[in-house]
PDB file of N, CA and C in Angstrom:
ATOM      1  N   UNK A   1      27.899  81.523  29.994  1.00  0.00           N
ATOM      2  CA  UNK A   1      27.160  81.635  31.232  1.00  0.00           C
ATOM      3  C   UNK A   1      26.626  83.049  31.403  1.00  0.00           C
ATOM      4  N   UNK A   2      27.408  83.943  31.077  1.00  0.00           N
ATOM      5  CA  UNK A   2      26.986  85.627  31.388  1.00  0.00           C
ATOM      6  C   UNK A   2      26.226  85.532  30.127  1.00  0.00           C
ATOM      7  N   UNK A   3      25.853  85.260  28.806  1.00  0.00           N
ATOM      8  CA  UNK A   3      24.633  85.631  28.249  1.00  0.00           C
ATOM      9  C   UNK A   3      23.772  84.663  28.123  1.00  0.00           C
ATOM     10  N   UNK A   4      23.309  83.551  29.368  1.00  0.00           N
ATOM     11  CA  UNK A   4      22.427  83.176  29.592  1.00  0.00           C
ATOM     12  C   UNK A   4      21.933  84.004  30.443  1.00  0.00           C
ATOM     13  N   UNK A   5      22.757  84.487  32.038  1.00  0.00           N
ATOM     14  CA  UNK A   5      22.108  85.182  33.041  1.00  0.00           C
ATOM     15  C   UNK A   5      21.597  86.524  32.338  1.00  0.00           C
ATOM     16  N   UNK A   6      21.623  87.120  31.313  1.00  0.00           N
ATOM     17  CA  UNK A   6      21.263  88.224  30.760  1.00  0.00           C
ATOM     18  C   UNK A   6      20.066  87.959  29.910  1.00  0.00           C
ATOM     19  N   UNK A   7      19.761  86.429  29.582  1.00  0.00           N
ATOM     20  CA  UNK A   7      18.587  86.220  28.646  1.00  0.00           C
ATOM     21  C   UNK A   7      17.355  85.854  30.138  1.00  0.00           C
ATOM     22  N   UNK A   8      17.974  85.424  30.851  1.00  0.00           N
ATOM     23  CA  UNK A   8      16.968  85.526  31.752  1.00  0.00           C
ATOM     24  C   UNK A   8      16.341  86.259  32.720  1.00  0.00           C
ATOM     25  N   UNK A   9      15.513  86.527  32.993  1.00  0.00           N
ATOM     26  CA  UNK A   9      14.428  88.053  33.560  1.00  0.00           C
ATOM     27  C   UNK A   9      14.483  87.391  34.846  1.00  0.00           C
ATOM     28  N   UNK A  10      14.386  88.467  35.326  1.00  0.00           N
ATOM     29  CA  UNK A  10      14.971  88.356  36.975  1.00  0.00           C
ATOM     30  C   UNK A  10      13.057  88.346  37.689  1.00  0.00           C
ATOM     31  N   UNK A  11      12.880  86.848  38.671  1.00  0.00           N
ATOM     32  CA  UNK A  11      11.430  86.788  38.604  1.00  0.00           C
ATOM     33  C   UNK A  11      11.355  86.972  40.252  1.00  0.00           C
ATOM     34  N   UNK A  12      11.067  87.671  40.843  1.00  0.00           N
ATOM     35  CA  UNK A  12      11.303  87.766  42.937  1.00  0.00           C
ATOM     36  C   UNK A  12      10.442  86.419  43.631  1.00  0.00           C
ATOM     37  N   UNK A  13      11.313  86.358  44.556  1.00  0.00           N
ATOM     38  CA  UNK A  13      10.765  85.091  45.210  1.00  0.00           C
ATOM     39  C   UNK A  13       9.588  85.183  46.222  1.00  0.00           C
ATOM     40  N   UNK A  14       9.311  86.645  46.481  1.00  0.00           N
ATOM     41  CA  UNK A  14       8.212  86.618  46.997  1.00  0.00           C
ATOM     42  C   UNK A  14       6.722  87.554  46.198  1.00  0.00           C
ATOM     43  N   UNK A  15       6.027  86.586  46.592  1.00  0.00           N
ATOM     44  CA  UNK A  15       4.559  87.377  45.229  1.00  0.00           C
ATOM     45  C   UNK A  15       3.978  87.766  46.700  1.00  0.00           C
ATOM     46  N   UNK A  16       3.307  89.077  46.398  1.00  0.00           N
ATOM     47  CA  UNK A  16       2.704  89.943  47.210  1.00  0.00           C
ATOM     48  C   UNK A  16       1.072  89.403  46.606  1.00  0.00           C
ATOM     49  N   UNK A  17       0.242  88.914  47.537  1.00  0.00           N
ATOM     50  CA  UNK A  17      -1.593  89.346  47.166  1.00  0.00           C
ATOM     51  C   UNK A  17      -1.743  90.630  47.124  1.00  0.00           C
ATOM     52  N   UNK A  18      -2.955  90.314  46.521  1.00  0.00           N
ATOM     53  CA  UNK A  18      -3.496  91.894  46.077  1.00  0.00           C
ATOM     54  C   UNK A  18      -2.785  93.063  45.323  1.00  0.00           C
ATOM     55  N   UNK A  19      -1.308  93.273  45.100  1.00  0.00           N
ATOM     56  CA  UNK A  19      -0.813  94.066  44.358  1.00  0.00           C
ATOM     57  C   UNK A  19      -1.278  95.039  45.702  1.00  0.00           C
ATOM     58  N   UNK A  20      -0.311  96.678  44.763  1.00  0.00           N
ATOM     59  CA  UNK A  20      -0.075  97.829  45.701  1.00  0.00           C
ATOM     60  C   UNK A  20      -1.671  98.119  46.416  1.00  0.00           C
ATOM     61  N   UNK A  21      -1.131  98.828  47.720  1.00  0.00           N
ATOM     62  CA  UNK A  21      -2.246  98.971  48.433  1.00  0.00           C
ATOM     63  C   UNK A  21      -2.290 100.514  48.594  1.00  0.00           C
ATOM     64  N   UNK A  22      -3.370 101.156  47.971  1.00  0.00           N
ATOM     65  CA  UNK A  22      -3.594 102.591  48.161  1.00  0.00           C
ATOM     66  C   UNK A  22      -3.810 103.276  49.584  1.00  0.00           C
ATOM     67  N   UNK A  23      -3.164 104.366  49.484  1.00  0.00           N
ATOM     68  CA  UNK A  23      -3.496 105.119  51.033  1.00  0.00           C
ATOM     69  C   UNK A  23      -4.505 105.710  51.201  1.00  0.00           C
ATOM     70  N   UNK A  24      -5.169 105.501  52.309  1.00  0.00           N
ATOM     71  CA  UNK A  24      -6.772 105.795  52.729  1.00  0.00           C
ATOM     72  C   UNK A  24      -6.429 107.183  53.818  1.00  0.00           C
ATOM     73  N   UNK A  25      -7.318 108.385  53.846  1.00  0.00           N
ATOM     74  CA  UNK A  25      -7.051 109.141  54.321  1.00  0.00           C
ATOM     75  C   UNK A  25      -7.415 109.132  55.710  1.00  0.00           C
ATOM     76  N   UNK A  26      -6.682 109.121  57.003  1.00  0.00           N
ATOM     77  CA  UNK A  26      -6.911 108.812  58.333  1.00  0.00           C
ATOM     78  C   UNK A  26      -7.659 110.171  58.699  1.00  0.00           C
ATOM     79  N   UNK A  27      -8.347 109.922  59.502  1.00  0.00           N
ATOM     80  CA  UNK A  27      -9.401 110.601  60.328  1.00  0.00           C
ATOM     81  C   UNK A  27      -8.622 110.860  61.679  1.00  0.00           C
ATOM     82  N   UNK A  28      -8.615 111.995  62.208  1.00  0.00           N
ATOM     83  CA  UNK A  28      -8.399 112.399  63.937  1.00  0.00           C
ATOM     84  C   UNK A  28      -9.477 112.437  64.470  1.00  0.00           C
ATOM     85  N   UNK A  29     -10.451 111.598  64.214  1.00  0.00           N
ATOM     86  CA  UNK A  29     -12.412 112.002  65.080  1.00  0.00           C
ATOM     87  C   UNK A  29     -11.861 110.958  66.098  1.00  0.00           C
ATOM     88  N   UNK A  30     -11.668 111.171  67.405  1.00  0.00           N
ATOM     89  CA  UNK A  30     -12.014 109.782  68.582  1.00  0.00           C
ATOM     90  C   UNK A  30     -13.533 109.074  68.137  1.00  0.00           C
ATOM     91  N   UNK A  31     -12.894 107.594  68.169  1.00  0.00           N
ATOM     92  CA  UNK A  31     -14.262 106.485  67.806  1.00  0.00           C
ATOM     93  C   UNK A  31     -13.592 105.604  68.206  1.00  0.00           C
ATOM     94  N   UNK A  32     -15.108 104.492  68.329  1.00  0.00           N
ATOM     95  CA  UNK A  32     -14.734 103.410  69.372  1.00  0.00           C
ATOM     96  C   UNK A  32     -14.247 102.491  68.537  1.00  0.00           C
ATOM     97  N   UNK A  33     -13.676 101.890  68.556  1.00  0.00           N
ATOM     98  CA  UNK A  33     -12.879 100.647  68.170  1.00  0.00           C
ATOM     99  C   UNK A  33     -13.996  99.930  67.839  1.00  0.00           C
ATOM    100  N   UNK A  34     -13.924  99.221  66.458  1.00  0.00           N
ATOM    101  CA  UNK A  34     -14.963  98.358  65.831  1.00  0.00           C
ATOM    102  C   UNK A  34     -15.391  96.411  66.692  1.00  0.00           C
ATOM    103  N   UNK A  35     -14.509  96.422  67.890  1.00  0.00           N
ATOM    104  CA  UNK A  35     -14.988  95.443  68.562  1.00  0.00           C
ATOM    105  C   UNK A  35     -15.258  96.162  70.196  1.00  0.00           C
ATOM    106  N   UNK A  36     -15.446  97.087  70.145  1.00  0.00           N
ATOM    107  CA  UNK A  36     -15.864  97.976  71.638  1.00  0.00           C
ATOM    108  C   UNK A  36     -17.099  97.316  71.591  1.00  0.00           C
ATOM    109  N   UNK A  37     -17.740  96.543  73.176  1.00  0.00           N
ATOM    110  CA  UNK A  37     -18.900  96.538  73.378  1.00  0.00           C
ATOM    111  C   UNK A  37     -19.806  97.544  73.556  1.00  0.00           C
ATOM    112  N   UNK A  38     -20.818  97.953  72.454  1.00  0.00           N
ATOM    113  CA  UNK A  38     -21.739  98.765  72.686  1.00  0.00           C
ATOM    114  C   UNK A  38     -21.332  99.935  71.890  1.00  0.00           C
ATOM    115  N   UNK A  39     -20.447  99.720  71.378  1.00  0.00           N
ATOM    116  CA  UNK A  39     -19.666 100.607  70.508  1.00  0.00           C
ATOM    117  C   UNK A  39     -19.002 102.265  71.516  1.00  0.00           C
ATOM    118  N   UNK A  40     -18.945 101.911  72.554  1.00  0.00           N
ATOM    119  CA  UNK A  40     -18.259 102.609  73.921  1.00  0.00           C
ATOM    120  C   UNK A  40     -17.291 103.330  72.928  1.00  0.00           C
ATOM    121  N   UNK A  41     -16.552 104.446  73.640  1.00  0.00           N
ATOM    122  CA  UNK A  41     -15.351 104.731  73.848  1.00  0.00           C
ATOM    123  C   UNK A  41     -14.475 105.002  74.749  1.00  0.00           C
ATOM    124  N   UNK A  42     -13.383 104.150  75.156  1.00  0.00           N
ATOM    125  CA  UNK A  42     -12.954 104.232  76.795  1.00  0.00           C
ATOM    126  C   UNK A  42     -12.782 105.175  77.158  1.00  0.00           C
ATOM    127  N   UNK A  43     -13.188 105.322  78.778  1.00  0.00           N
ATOM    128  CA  UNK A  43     -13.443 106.492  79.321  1.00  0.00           C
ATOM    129  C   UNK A  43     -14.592 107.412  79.169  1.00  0.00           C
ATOM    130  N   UNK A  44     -15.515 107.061  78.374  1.00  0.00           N
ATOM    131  CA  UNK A  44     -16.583 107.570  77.675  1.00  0.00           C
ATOM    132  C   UNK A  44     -15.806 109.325  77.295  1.00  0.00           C
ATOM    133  N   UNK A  45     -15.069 109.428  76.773  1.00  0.00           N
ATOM    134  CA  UNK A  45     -14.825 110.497  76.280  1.00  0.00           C
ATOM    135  C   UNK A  45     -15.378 110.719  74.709  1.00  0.00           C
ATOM    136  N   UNK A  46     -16.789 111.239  75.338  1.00  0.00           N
ATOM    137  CA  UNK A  46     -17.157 111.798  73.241  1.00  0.00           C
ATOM    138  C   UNK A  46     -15.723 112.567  73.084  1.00  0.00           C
ATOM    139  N   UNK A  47     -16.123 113.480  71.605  1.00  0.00           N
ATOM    140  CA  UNK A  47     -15.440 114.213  70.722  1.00  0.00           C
ATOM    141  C   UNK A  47     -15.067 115.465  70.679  1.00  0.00           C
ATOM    142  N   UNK A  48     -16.378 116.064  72.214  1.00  0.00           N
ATOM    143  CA  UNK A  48     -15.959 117.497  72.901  1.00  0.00           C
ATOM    144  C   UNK A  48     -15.576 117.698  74.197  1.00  0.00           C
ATOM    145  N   UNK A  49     -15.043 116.341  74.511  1.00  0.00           N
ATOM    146  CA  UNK A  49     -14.538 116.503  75.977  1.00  0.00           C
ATOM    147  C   UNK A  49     -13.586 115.754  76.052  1.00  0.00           C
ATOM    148  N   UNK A  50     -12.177 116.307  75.448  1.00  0.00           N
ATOM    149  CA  UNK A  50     -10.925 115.887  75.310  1.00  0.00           C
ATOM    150  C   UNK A  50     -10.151 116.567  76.183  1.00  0.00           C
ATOM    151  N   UNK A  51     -10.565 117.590  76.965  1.00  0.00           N
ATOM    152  CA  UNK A  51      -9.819 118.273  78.038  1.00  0.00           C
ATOM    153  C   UNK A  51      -9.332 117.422  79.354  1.00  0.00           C
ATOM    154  N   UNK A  52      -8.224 117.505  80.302  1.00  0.00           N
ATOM    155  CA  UNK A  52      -8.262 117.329  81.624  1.00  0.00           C
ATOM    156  C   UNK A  52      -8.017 118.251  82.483  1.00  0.00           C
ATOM    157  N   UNK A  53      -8.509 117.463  83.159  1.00  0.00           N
ATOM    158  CA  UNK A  53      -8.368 118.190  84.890  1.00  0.00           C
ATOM    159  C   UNK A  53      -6.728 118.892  84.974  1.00  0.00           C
ATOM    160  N   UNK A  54      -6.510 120.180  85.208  1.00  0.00           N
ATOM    161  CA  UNK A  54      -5.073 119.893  85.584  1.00  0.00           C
ATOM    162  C   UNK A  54      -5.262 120.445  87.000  1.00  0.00           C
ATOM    163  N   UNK A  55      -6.093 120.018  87.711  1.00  0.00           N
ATOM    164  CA  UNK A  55      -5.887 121.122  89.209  1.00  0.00           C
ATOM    165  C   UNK A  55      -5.385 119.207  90.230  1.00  0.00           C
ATOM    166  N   UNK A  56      -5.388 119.708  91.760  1.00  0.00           N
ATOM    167  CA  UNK A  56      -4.763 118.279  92.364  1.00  0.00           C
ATOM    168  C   UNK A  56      -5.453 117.173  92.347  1.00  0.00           C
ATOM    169  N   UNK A  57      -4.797 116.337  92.148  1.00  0.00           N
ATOM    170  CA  UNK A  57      -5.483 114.791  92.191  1.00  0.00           C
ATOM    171  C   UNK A  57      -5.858 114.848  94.150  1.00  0.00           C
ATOM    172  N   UNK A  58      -7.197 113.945  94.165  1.00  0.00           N
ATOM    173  CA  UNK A  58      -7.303 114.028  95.572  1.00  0.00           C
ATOM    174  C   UNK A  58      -7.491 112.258  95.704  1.00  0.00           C
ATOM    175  N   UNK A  59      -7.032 111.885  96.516  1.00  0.00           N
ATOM    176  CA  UNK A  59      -6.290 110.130  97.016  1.00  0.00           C
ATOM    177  C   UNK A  59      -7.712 109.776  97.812  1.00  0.00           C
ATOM    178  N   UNK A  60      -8.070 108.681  97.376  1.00  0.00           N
ATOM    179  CA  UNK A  60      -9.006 108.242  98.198  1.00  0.00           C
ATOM    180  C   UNK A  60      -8.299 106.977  99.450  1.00  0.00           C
ATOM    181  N   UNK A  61      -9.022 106.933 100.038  1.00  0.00           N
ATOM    182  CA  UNK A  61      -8.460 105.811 101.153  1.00  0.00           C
ATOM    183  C   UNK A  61      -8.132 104.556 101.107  1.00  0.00           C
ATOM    184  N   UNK A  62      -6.247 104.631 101.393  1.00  0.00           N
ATOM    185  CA  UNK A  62      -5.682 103.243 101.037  1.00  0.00           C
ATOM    186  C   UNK A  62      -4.506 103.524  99.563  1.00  0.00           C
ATOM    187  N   UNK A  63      -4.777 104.943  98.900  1.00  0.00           N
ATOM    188  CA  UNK A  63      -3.611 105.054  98.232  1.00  0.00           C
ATOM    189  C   UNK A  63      -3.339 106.037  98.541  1.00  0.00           C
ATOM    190  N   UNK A  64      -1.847 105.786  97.812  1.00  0.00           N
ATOM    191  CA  UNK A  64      -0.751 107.035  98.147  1.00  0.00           C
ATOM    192  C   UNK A  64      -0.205 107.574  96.720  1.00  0.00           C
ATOM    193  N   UNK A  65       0.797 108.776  96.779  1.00  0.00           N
ATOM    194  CA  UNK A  65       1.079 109.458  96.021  1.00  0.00           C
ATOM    195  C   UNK A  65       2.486 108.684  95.434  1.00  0.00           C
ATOM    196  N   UNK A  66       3.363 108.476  96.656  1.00  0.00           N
ATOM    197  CA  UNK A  66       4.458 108.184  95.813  1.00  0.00           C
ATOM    198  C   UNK A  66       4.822 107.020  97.007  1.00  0.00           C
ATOM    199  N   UNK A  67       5.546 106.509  96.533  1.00  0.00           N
ATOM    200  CA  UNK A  67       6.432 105.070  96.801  1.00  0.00           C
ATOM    201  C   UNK A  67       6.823 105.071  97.832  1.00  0.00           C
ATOM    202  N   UNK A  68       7.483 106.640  98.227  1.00  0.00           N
ATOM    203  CA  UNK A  68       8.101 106.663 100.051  1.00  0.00           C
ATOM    204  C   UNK A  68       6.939 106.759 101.116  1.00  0.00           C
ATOM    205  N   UNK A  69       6.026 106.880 100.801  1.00  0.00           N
ATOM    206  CA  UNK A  69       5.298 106.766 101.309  1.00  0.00           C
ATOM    207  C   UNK A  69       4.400 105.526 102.109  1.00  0.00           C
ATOM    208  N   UNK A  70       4.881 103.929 101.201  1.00  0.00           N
ATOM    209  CA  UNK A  70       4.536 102.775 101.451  1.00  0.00           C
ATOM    210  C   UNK A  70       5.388 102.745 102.929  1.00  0.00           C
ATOM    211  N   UNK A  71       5.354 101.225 103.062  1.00  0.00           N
ATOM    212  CA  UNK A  71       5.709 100.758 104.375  1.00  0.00           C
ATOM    213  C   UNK A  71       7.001 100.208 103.665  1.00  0.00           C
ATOM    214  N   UNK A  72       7.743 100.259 104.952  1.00  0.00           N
ATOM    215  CA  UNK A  72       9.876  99.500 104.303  1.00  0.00           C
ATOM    216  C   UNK A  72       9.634  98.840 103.229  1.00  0.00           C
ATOM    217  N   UNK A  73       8.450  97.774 103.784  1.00  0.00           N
ATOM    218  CA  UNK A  73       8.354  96.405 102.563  1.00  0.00           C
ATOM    219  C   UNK A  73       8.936  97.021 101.462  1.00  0.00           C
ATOM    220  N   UNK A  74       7.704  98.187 101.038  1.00  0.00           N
ATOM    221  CA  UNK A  74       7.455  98.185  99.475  1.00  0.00           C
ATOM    222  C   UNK A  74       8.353  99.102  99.016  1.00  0.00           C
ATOM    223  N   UNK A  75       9.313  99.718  99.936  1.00  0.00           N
ATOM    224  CA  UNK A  75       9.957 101.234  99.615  1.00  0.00           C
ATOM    225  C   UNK A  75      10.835 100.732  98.390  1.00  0.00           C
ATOM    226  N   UNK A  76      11.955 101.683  97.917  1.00  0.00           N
ATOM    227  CA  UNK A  76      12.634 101.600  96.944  1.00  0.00           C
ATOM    228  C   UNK A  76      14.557 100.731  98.205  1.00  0.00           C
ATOM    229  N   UNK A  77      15.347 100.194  97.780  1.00  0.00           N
ATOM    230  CA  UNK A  77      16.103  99.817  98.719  1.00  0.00           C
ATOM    231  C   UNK A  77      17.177  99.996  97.535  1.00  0.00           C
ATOM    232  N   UNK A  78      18.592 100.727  97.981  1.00  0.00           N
ATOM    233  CA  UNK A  78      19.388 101.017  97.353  1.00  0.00           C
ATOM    234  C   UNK A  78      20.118 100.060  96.916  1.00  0.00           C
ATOM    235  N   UNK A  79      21.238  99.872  95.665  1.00  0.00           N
ATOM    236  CA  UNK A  79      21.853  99.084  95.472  1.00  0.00           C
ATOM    237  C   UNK A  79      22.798  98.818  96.493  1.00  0.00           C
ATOM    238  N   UNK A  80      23.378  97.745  96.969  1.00  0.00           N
ATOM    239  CA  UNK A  80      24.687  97.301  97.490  1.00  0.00           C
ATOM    240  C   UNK A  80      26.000  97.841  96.932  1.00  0.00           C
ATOM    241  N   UNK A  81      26.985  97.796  97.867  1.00  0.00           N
ATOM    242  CA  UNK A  81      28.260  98.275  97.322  1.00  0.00           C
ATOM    243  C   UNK A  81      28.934  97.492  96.270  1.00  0.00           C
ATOM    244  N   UNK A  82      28.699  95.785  96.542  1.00  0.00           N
ATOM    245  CA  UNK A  82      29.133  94.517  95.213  1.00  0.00           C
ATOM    246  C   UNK A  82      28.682  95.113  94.395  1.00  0.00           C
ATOM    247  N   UNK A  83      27.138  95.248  94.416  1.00  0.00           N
ATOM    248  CA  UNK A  83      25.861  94.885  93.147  1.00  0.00           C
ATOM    249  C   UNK A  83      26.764  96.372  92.300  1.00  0.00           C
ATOM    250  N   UNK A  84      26.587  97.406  92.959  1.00  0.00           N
ATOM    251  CA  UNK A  84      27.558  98.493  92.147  1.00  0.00           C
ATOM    252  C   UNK A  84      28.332  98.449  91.583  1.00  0.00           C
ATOM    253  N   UNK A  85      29.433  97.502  91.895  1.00  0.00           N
ATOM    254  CA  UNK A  85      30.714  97.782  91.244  1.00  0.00           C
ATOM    255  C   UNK A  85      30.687  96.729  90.328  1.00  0.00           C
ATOM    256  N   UNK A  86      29.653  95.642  90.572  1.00  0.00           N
ATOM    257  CA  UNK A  86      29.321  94.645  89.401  1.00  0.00           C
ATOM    258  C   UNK A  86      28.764  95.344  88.250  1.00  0.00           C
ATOM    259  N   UNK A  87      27.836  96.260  88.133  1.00  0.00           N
ATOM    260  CA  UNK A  87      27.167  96.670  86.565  1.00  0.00           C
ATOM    261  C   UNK A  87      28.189  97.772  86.727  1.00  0.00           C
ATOM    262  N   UNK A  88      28.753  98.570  87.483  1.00  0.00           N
ATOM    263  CA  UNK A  88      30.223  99.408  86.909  1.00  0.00           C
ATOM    264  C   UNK A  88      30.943  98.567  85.980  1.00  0.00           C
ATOM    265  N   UNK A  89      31.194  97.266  86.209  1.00  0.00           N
ATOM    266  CA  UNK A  89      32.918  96.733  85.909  1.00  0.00           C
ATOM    267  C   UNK A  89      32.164  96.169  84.118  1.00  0.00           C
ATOM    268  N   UNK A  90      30.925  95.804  84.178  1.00  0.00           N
ATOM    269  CA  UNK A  90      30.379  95.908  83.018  1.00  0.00           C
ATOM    270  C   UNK A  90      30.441  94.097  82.642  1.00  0.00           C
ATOM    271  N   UNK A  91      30.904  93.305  83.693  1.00  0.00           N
ATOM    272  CA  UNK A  91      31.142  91.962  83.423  1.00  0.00           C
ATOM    273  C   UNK A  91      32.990  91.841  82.904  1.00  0.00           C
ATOM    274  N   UNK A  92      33.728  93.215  82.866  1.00  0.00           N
ATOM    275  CA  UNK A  92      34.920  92.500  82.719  1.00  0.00           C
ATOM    276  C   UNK A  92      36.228  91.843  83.538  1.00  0.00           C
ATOM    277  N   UNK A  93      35.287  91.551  84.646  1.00  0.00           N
ATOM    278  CA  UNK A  93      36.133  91.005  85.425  1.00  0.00           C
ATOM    279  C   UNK A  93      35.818  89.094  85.317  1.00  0.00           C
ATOM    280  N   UNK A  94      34.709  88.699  84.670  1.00  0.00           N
ATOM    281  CA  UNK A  94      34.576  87.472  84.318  1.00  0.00           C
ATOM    282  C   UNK A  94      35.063  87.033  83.304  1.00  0.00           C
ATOM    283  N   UNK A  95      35.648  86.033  83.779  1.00  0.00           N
ATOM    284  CA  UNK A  95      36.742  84.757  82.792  1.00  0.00           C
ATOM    285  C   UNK A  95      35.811  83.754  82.647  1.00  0.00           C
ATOM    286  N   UNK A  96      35.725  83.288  81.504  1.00  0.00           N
ATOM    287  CA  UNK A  96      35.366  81.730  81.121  1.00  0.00           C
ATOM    288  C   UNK A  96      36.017  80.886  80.875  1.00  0.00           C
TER     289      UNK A  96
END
């Protein structure tokens, strides 16, 4: 049995198409994506205006900056004292 498995050539079960695939050298130029309508690039940012703004954002009417700022509805609402000690205990207080 061991010098049959030695007469036989070891053949892989998976066949790759095309054989190895050569590496193509990537480009850093911003370009539009080959299905962009109009051949756009979002944001229309050409290739010399990669800078931003860093001075204040100014809010137009109807948004806000941060979350406390919504109405109760939407605010953030703290966990409960259960709900706490439930993801504390990590589930080992449940029996099946």
């Amino acid at each position: 049995m061991r010098v049959a498995s030695r007469l036989l050539k070891h053949v892989p079960l998976i066949k790759f198409v095309g054989g190895p695939h050569k590496a193509e050298k990537v480009s850093d130029a911003i370009r539009a994506h080959p299905l962009a309508p109009n051949g756009e690039i979002p944001g229309n940012m050409s290739g010399s205006s990669r800078s931003f703004s860093s001075g204040p954002v100014e809010l137009k009417e109807g948004e806000v900056a941060s979350r406390s700022q919504l109405s109760k509805r939407f605010q953030y609402r703290a966990p409960k004292e259960d709900e706490i000690e439930q993801v504390l205990s990590g589930g080992a207080e449940v029996v099946f």
